[in-house]
N, C-alpha and C. Protein backbone atom coordinates (compact mmCIF):
# COMPACT_ATOMS: atom_id res chain seq x y z
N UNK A 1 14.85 43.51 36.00
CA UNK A 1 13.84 42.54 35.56
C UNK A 1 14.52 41.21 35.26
N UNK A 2 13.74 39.93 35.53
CA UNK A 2 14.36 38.93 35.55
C UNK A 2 14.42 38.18 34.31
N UNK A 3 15.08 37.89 33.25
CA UNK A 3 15.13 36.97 32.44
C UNK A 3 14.76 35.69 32.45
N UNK A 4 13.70 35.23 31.67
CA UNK A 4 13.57 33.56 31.81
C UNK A 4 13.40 32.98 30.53
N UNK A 5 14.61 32.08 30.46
CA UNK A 5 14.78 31.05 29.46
C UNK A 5 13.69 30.51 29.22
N UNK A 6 13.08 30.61 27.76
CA UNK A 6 12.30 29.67 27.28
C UNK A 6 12.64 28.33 26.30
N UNK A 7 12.14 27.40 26.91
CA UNK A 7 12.85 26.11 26.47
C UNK A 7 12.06 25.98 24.77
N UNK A 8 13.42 25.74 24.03
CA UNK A 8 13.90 26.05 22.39
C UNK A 8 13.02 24.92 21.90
N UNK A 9 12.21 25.24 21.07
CA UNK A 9 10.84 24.60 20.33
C UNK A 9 11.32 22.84 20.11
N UNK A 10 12.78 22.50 19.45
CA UNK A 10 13.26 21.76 19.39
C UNK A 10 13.11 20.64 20.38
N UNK A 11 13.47 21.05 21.31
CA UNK A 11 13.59 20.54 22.70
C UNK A 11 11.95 20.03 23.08
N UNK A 12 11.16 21.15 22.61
CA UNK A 12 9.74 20.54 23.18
C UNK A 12 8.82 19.47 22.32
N UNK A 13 9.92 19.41 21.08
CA UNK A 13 9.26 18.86 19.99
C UNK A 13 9.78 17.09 20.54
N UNK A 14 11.29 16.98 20.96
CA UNK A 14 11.47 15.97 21.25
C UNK A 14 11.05 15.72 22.33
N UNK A 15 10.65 16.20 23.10
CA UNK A 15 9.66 15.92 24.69
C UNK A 15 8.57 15.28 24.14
N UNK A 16 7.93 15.97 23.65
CA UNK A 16 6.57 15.28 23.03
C UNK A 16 6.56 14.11 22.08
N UNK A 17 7.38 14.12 21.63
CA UNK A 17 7.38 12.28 20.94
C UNK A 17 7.86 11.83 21.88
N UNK A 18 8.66 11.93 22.87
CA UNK A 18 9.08 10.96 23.91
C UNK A 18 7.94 10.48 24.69
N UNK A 19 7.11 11.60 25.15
CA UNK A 19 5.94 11.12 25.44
C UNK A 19 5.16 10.05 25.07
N UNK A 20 4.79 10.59 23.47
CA UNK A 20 4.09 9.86 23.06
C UNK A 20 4.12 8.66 23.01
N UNK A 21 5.48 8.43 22.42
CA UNK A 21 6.22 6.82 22.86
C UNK A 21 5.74 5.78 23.92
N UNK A 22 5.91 7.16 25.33
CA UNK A 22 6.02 6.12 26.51
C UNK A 22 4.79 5.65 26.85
N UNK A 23 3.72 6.68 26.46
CA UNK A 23 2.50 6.44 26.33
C UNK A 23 1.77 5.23 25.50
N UNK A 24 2.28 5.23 24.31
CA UNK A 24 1.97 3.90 23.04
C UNK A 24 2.44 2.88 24.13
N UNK A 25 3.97 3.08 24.18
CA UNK A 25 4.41 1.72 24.55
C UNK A 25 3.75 1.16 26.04
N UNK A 26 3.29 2.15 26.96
CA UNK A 26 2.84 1.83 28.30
C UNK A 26 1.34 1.26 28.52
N UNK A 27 0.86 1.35 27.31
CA UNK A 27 -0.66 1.20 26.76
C UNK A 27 -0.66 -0.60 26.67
N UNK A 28 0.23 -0.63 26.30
CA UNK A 28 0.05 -2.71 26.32
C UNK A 28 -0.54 -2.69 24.99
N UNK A 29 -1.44 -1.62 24.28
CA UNK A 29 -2.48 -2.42 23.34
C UNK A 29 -1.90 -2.92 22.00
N UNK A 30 -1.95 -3.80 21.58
CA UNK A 30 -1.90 -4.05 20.26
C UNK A 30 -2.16 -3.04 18.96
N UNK A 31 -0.90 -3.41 17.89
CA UNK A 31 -1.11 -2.32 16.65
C UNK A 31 -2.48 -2.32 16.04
N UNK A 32 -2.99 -2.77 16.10
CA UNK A 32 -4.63 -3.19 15.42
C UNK A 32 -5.32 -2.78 16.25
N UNK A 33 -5.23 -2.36 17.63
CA UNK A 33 -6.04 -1.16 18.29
C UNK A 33 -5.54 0.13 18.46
N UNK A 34 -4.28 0.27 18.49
CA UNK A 34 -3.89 1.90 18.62
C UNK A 34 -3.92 2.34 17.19
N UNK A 35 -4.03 1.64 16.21
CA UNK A 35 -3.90 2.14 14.92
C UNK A 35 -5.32 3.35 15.33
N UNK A 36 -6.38 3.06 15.19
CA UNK A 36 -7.81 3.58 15.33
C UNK A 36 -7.69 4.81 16.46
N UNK A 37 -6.80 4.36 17.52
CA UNK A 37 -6.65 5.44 18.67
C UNK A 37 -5.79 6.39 17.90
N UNK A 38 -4.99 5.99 17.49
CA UNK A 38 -3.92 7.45 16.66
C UNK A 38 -4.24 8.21 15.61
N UNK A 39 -4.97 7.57 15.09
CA UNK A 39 -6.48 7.68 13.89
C UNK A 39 -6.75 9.27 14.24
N UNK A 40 -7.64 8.80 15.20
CA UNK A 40 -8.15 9.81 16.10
C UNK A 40 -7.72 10.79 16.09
N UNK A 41 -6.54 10.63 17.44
CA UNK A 41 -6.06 12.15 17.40
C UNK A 41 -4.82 12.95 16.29
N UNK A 42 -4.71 11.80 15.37
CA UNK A 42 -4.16 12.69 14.10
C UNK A 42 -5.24 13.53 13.42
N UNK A 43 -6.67 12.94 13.31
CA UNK A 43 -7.92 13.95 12.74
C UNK A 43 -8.19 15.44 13.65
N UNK A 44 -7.96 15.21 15.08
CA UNK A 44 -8.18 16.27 15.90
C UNK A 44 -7.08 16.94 16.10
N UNK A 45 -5.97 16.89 15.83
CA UNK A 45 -4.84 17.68 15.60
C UNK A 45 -4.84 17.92 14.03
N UNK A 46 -5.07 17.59 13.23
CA UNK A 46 -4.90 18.10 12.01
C UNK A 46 -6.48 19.25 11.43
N UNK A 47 -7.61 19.17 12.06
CA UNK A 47 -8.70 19.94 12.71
C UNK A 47 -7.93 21.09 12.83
N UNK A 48 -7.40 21.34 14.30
CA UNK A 48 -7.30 22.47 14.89
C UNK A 48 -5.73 23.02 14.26
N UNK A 49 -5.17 21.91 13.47
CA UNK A 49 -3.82 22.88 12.65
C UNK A 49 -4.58 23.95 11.71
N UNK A 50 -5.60 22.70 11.11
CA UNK A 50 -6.35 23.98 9.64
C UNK A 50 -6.96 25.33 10.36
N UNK A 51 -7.94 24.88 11.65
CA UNK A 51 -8.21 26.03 12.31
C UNK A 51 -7.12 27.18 12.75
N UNK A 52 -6.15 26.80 13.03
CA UNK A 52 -5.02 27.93 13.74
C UNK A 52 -4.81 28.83 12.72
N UNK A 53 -4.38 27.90 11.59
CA UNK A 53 -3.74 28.75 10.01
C UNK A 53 -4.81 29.69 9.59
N UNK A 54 -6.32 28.92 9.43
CA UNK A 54 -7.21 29.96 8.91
C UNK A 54 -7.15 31.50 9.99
N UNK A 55 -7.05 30.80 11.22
CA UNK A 55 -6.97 32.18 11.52
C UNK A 55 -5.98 33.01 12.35
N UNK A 56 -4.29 32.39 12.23
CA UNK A 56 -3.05 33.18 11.96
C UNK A 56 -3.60 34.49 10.05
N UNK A 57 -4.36 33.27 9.17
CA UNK A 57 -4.07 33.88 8.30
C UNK A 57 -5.33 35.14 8.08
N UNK A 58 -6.44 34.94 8.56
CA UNK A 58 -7.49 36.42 8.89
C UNK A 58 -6.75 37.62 9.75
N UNK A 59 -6.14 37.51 11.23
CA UNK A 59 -5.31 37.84 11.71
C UNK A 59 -4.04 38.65 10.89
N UNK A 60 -3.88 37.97 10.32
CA UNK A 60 -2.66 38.79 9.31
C UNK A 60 -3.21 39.87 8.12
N UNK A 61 -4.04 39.46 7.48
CA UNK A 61 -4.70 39.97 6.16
C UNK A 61 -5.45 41.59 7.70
N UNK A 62 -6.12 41.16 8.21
CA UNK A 62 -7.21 42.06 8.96
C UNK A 62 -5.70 43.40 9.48
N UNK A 63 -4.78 42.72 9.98
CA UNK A 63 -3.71 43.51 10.40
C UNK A 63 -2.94 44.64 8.76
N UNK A 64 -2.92 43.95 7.66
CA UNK A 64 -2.44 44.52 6.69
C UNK A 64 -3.43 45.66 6.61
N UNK A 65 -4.92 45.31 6.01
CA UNK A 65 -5.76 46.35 5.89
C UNK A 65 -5.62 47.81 6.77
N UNK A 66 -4.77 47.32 8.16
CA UNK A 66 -5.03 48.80 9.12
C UNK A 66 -3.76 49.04 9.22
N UNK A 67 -2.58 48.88 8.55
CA UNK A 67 -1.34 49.06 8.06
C UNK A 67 -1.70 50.45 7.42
């Protein structure tokens, strides 16, 4: 069976701000408009963080009970 390297969380964490970067910076727009755009998707990423946890943490509790 074949082994495949999965690339180390680290690594994907700095991919993704690099992104993001090239993205801000490739945007042309002014801080007084991306402020409102980053606005944004900090509310919809911070949304679906609370969503994940609530339910990593049902997930866990539901798993103890049948322990």
């Amino acid at each position: 069976m074949e082994h495949k390297t999965e690339k180390p969380l680290s690594l994907i964490i700095k991919e993704c701000r690099e992104n993001i970067e090239n993205a801000i910076n490739g945007s042309n727009l002014p801080p007084y408009l991306l402020e409102p755009v980053l606005k944004d998707y900090y509310n919809q990423v911070s949304i679906l963080a609370h969503n994940m946890t609530a339910e990593e943490e049902n997930e866990y509790l539901s798993n103890l009970k049948k322990d």
